[in-house]
Protein backbone atom coordinates (compact mmCIF):
# COMPACT_ATOMS: atom_id res chain seq x y z
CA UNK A 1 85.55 161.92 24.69
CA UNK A 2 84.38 160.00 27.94
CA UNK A 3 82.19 156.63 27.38
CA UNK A 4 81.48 156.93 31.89
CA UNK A 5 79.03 159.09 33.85
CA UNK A 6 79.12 159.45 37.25
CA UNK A 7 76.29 161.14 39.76
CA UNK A 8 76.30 161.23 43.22
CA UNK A 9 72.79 161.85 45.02
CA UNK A 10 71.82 163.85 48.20
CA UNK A 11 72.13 160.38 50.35
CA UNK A 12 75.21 159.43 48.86
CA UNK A 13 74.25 156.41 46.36
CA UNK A 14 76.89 156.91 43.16
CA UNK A 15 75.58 155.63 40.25
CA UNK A 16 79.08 155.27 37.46
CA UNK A 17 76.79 154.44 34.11
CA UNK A 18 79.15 152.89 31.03
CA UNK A 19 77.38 155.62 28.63
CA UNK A 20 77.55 154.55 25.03
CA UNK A 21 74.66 152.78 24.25
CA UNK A 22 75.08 153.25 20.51
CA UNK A 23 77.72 150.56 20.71
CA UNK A 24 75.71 148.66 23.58
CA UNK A 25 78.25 150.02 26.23
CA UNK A 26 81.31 147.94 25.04
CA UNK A 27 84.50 148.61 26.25
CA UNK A 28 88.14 149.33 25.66
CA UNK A 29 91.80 149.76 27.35
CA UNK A 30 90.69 153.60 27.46
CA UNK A 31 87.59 153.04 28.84
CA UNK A 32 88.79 150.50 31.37
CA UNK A 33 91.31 152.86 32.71
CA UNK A 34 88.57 155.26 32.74
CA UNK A 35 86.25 153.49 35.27
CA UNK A 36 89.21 152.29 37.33
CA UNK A 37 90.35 155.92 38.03
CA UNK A 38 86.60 156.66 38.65
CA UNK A 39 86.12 154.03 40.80
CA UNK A 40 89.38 154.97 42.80
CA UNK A 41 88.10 158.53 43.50
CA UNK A 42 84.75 157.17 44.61
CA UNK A 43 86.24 154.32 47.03
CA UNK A 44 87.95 157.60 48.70
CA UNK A 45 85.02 159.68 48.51
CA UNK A 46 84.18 159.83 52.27
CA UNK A 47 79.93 161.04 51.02
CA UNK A 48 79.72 158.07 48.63
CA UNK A 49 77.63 155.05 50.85
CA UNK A 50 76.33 153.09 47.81
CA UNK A 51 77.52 152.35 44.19
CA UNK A 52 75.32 151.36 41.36
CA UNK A 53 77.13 149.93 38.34
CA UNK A 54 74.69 150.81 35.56
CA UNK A 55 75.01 151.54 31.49
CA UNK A 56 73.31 153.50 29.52
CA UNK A 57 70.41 152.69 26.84
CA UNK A 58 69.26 149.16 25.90
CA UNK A 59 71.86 146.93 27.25
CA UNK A 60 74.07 146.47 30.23
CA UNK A 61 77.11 145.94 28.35
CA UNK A 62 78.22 143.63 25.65
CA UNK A 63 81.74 143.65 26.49
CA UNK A 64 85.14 144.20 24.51
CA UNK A 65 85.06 146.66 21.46
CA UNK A 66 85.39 145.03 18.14
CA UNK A 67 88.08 147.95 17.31
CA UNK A 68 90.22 147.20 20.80
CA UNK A 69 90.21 143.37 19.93
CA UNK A 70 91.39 144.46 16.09
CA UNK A 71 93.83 145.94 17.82
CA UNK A 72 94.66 143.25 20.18
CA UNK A 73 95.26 140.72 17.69
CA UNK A 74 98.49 142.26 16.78
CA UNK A 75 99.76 142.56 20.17
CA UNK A 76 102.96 140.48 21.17
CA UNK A 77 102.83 138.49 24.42
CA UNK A 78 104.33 140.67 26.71
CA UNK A 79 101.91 143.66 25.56
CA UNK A 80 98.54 141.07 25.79
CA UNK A 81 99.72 140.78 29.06
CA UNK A 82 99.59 144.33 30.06
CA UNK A 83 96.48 144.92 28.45
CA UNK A 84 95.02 141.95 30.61
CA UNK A 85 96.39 143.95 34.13
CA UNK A 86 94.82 146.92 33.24
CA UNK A 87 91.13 145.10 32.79
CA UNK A 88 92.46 142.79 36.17
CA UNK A 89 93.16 145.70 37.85
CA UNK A 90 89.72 147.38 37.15
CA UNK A 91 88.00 143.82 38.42
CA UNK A 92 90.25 143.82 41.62
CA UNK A 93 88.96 147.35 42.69
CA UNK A 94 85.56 147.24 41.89
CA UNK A 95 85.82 144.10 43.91
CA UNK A 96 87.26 145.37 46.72
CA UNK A 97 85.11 148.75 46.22
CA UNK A 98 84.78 149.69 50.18
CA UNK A 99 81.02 150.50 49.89
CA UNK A 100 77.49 148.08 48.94
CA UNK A 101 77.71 147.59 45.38
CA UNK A 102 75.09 146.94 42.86
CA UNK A 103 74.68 146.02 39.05
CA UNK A 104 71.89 147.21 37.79
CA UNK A 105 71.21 145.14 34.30
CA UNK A 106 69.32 145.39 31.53
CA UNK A 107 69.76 144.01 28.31
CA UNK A 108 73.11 142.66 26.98
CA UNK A 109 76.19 141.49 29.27
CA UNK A 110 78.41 139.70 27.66
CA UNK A 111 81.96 139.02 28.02
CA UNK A 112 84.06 141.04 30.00
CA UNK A 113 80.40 142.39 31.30
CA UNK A 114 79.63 138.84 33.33
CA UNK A 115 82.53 140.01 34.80
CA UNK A 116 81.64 143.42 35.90
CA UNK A 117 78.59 141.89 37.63
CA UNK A 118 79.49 139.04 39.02
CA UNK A 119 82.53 141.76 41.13
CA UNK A 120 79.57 144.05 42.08
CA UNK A 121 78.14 142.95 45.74
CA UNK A 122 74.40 142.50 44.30
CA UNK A 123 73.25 142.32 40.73
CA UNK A 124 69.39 143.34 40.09
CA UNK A 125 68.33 142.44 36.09
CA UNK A 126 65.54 142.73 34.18
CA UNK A 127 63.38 139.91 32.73
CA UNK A 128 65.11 140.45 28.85
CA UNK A 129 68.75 140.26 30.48
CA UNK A 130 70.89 138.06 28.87
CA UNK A 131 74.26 136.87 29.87
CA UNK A 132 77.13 135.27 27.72
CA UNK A 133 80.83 134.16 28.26
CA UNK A 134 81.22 133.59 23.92
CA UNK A 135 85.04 133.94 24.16
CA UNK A 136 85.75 130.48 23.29
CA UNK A 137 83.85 130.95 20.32
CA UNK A 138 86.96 133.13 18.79
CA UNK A 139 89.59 131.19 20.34
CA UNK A 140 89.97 132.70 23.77
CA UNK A 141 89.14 131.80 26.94
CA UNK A 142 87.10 134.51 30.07
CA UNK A 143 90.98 134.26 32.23
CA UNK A 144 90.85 137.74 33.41
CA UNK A 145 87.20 137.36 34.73
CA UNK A 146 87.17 133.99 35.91
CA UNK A 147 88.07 134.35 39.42
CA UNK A 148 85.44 136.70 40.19
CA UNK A 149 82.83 134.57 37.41
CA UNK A 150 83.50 131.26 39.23
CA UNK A 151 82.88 132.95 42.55
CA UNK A 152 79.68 134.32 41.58
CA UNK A 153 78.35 131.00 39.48
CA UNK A 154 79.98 128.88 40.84
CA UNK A 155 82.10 125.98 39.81
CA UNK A 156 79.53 123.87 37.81
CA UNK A 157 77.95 126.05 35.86
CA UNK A 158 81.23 127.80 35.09
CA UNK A 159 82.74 124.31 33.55
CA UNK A 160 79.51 124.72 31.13
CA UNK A 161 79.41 128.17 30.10
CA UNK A 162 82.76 128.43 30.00
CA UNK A 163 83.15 125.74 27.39
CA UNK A 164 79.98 126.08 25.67
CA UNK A 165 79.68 129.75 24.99
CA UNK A 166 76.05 129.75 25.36
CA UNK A 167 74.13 132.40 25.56
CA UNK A 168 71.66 132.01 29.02
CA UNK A 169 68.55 134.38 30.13
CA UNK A 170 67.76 136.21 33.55
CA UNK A 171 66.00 132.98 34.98
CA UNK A 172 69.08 130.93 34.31
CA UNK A 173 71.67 133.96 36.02
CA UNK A 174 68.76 133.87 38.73
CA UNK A 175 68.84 129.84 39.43
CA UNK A 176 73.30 130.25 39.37
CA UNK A 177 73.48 133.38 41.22
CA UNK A 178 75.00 135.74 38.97
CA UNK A 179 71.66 137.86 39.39
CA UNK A 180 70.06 138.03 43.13
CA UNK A 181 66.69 139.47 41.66
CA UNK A 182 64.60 139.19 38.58
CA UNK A 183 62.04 142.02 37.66
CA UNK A 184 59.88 143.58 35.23
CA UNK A 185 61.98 146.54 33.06
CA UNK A 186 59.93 149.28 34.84
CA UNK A 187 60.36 148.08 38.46
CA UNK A 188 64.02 148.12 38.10
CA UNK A 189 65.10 151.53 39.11
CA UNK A 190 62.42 151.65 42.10
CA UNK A 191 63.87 148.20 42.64
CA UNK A 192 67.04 149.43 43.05
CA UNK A 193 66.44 152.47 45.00
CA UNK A 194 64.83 150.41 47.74
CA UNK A 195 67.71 148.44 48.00
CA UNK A 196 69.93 151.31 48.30
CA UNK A 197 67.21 152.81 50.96
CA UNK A 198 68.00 149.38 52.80
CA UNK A 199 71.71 149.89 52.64
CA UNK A 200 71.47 153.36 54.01
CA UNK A 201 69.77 152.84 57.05
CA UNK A 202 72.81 150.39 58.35
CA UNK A 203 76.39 151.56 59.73
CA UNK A 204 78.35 152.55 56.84
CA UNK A 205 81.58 151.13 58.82
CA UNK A 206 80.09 147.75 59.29
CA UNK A 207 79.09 147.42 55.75
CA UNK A 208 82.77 148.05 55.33
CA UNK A 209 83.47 145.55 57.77
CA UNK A 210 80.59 143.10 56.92
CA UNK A 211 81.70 142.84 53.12
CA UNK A 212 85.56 142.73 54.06
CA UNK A 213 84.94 139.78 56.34
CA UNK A 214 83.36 138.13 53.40
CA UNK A 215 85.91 138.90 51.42
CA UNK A 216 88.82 137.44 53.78
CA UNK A 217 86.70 134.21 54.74
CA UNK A 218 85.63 133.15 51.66
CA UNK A 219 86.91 129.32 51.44
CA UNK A 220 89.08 129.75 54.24
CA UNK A 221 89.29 126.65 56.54
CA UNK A 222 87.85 127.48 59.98
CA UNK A 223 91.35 127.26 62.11
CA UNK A 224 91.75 128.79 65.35
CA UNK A 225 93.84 131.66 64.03
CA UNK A 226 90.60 132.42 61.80
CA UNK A 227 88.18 132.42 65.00
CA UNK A 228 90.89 134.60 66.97
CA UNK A 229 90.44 137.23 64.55
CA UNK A 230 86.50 137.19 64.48
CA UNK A 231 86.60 137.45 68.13
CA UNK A 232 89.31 140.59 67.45
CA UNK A 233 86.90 142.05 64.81
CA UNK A 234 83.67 141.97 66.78
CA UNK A 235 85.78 143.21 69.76
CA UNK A 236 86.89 146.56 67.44
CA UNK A 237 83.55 147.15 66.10
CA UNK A 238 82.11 147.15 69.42
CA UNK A 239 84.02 149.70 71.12
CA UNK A 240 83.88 151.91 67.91
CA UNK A 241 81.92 154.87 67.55
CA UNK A 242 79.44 153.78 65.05
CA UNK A 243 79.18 150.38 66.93
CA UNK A 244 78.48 152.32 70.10
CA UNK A 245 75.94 154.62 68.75
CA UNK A 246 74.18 151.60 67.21
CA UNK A 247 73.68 149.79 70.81
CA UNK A 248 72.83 152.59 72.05
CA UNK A 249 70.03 153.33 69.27
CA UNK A 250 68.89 150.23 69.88
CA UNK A 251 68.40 150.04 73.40
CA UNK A 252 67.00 154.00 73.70
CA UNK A 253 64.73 152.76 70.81
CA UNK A 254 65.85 155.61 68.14
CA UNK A 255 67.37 155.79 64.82
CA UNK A 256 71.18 155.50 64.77
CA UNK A 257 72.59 158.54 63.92
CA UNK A 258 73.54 157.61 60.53
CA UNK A 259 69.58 157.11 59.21
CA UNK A 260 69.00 160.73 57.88
């Protein structure tokens, strides 16, 4: 039975919705390996422009499956570790996802959840979100997450959380960063979908570009091998299609051809 739903609309925003809201969307090594393959086929989905990372019913996600962890307790090291590259591998390509991506949250996201949102490009919650890394309260620690956690948080409030185990609302994710936007529980979809309307009226292949150069910069020290390849970059973009059509558009005083 599959736990994932995926839609794709007219315009080309995929929403891939965790879909077991009885159990508050958690998660397990099946279900992980689920919404990396489903990921996978929408990153090479040439229609798909947008991906919203939503879950069904009340909450957002609260994380790993009591059952899975059962089960990982009696795990040797060598199989822990294996279990922790499939989840790693499902955080590295949702990072790296090659279109906008947004978490839309409601509710619960806890865990191995913090994680999904802080890899999605934009995270939009509701005023009753709440957000909780509680792994240290059972004797673990967030590892798999924590790159991606730490880069959305940053380092401060990571040391705290981290440690503490806390649980912290929408405000607090608001004030760190893990959310961009705060709203009421019925604005969130329309929210959303003008975000998404934003997104689609800009070149698909510079969003591609535009969230890959973030993605290579980050934390990088400006050298002048760095600067020679912004200069290369702008260069390619320039004399490609899209980026002619879009000086073009803008100079005849049109839509770009991509704005449908």
């Amino acid at each position: 039975m599959s736990y994932l739903k995926t839609n794709i609309d007219e315009k080309g925003v995929a929403t891939l919705a965790l879909d077991r809201p009885e159990k508050h969307n958690c998660f397990d090594d099946s279900l992980i390996l689920e919404i990396t393959e489903a990921l996978n086929t929408l990153a090479s989905n040439k229609t798909v422009r947008v991906l919203i990372l939503a879950g069904e019913g009340k909450s957002f996600s609260a994380g790993g499956d009591l059952s899975w962890m059962q089960r990982m307790a009696n795990y040797t090291h060598e199989e822990n570790k294996k279990d922790a590259g499939q989840l790693a591998e499902m955080l590295r390509v949702l990072n790296a996802f090659p279109k906008p991506t947004i978490a839309r949250v409601q509710g619960a996201a806890f865990g191995g959840a913090v994680g999904l949102v802080s890899c999605c490009d934009m995270a939009i919650g509701t005023e009753r979100a709440s957000f909780s890394l509680s792994e240290v309260k059972i004797g673990l620690i967030p590892a798999t997450i924590s790159p991606y956690v730490i880069q959305a948080m940053g380092v401060r409030a990571s040391r705290r959380y981290f440690q503490t185990g806390e649980r912290f609302n929408a405000e607090t994710a608001l004030q760190l960063g893990l959310l961009n936007e705060v709203v009421a529980e019925e604005e969130l979809d329309n929210t959303i979908n003008d975000l998404a309307t934003t997104l689609l009226s800009n070149s698909p292949q510079a969003l591609t570009q535009a969230k890959q150069l973030v993605l290579d910069y980050a934390n990088r020290e400006i050298t002048p091998d760095l600067i020679a390849d912004s200069c290369t970059r702008i260069a390619d973009i320039r004399v490609s299609a899209e980026g002619q059509e879009g000086l073009k558009a803008f100079l005849e005083k049109r839509s770009p051809n991509w704005v449908k």
